[in-house]
C-alpha atoms as a PDB file:
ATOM      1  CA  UNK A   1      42.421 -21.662 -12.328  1.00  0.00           C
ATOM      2  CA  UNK A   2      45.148 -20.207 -14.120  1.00  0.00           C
ATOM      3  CA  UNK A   3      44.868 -20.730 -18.065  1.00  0.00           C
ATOM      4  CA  UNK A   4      48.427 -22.725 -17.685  1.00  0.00           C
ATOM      5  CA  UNK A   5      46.435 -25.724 -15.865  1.00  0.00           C
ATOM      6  CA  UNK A   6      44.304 -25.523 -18.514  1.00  0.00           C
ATOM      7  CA  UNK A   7      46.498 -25.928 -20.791  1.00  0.00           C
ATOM      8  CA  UNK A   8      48.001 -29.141 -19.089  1.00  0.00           C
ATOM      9  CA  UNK A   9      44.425 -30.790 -19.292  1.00  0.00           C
ATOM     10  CA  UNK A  10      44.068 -30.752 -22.750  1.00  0.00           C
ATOM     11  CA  UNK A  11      44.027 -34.317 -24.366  1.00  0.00           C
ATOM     12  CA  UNK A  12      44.388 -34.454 -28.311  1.00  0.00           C
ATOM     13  CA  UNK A  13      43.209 -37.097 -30.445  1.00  0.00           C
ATOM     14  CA  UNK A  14      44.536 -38.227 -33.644  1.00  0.00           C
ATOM     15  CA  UNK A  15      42.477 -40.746 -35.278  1.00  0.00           C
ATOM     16  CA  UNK A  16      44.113 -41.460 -38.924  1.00  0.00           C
ATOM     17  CA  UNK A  17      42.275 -43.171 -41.842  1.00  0.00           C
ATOM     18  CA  UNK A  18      38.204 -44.062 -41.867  1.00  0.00           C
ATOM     19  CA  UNK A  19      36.446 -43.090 -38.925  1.00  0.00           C
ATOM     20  CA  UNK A  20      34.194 -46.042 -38.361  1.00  0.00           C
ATOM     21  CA  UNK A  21      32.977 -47.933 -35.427  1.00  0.00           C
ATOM     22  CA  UNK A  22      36.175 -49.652 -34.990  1.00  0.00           C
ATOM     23  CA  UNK A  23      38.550 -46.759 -34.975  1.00  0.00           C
ATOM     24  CA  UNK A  24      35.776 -44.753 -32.917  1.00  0.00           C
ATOM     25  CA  UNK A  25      35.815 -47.566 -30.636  1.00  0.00           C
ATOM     26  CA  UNK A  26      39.553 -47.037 -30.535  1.00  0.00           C
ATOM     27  CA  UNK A  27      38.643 -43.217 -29.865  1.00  0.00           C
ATOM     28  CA  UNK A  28      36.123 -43.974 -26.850  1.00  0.00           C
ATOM     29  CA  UNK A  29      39.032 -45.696 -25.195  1.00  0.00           C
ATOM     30  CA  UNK A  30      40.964 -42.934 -25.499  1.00  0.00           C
ATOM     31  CA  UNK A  31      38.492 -40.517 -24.056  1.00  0.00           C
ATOM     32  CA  UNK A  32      37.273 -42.830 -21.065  1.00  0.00           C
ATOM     33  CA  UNK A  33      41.556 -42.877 -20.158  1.00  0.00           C
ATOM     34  CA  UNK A  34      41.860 -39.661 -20.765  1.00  0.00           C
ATOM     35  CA  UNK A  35      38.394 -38.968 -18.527  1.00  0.00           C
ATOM     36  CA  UNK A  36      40.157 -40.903 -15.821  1.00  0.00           C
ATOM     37  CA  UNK A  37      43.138 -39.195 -15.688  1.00  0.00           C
ATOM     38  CA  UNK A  38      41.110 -35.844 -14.900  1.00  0.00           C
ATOM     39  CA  UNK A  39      41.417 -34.280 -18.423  1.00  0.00           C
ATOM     40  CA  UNK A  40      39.236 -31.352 -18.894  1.00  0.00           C
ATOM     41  CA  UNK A  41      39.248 -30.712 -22.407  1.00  0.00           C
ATOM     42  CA  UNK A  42      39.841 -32.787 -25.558  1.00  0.00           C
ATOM     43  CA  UNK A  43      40.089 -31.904 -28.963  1.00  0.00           C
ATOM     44  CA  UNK A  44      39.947 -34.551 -31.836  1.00  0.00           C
ATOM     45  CA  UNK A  45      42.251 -33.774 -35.097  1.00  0.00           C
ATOM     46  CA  UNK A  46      40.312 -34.883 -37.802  1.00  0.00           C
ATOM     47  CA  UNK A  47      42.855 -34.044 -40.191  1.00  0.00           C
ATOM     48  CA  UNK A  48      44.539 -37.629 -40.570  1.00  0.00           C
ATOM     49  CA  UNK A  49      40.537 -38.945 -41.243  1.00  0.00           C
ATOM     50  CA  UNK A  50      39.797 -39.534 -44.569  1.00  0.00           C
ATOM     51  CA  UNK A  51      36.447 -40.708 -44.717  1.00  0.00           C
ATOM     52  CA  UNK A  52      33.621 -40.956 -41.695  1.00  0.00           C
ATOM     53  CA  UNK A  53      30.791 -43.553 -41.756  1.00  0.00           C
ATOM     54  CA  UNK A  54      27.945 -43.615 -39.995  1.00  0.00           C
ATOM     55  CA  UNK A  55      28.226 -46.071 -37.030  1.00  0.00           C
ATOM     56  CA  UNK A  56      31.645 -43.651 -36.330  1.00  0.00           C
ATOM     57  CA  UNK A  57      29.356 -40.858 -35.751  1.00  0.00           C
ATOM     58  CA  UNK A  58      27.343 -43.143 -33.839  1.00  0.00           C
ATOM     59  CA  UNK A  59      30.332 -43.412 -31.534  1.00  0.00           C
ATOM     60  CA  UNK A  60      31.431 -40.143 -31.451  1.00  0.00           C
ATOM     61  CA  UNK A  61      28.044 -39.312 -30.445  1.00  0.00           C
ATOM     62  CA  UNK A  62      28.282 -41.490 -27.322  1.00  0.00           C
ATOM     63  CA  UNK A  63      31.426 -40.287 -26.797  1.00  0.00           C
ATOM     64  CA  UNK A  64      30.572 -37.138 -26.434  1.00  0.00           C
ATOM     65  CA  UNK A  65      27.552 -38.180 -24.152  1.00  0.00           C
ATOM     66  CA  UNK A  66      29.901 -39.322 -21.651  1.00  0.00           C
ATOM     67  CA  UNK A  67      32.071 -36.225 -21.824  1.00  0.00           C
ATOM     68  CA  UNK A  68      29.106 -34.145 -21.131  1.00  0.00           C
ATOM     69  CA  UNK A  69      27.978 -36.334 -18.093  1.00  0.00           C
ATOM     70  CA  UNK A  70      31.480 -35.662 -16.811  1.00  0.00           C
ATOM     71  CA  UNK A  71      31.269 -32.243 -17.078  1.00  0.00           C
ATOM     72  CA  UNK A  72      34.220 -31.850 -19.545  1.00  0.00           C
ATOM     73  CA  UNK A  73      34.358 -30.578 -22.878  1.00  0.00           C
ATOM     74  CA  UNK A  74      35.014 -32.050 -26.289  1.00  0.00           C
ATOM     75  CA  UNK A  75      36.188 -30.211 -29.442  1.00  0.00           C
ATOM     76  CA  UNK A  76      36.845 -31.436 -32.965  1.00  0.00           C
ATOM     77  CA  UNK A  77      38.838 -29.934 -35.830  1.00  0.00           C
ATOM     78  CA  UNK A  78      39.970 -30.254 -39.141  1.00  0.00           C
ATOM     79  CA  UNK A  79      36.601 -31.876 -40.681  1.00  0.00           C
ATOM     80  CA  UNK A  80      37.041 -32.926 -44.280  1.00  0.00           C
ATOM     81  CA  UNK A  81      34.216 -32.269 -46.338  1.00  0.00           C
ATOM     82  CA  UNK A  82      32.845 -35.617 -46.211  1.00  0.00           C
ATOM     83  CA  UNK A  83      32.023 -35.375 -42.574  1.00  0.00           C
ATOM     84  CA  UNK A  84      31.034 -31.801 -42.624  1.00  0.00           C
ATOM     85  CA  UNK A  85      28.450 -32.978 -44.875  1.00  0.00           C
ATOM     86  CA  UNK A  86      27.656 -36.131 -42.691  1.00  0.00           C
ATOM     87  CA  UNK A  87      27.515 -33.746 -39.564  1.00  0.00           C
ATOM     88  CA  UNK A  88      24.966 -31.742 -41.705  1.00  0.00           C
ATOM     89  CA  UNK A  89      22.776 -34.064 -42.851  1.00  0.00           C
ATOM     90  CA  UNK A  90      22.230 -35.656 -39.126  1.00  0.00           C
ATOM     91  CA  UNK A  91      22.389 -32.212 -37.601  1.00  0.00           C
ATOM     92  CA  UNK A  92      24.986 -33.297 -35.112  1.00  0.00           C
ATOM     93  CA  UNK A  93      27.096 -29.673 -36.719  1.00  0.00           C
ATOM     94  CA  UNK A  94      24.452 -28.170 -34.390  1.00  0.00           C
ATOM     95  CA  UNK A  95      26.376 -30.472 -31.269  1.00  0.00           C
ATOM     96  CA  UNK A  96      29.858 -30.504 -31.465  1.00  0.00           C
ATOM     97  CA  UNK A  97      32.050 -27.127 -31.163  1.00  0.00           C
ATOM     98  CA  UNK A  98      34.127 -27.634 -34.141  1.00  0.00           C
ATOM     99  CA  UNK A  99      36.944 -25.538 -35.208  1.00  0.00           C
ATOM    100  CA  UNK A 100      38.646 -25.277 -38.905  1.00  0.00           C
ATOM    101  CA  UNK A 101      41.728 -26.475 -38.179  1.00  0.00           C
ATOM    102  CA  UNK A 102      44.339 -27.047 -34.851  1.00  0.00           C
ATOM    103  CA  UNK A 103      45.667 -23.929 -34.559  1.00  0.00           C
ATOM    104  CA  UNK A 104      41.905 -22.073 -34.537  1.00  0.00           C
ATOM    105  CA  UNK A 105      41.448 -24.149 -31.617  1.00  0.00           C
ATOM    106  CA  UNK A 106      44.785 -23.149 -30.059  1.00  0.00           C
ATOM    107  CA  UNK A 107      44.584 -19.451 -30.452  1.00  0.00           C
ATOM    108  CA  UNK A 108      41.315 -19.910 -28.809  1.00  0.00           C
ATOM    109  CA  UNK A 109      42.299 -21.749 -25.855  1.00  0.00           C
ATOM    110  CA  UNK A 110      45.342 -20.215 -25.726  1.00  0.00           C
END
């Protein structure tokens, strides 16, 4: 595969304000569409999210579950330094492939 198909499966998420189970919930939808319409990859932009609570991580973690059982891949970028911290102090950093901001993840799936 050619990287320009992979390009053309690449979903990106822009969930704006607190991430909590709500708006995760509103995530997971996202995903499980974007799952069934063959997407390979997907990023989420964290750089609209001001604040992340615990039952969003919760989410994000079964998101990401699901992803993994479909053999895609998920990516997340432009953590604020709330979540970084939250993602540290659950060890979940150690899970997700995150990337500084959009266009770190772009030059390296370019």
């Amino acid at each position: 595969m050619d990287q320009g198909n992979i390009q053309e499966k690449i979903k990106v998420i822009e969930p704006v304000g607190i991430f909590d189970r709500a708006r995760a919930g509103m995530v997971r939808q996202d995903i499980n569409d974007s799952l069934d319409h063959n997407v390979d990859v997907i990023l989420i932009d964290f750089s609209g999210v001001t604040f992340t609570d615990s039952s969003g991580l919760g989410e994000l973690v079964r998101s990401y579950k699901r992803i993994r059982e479909s053999g895609k891949q998920l990516y997340l970028c432009a953590l604020n330094d709330q979540t970084k911290m939250l993602f540290q102090i659950t060890n979940v950093d150690r899970v997700f492939n995150v990337y500084e901001t959009r266009a770190a993840f772009e030059k390296a799936h370019a």
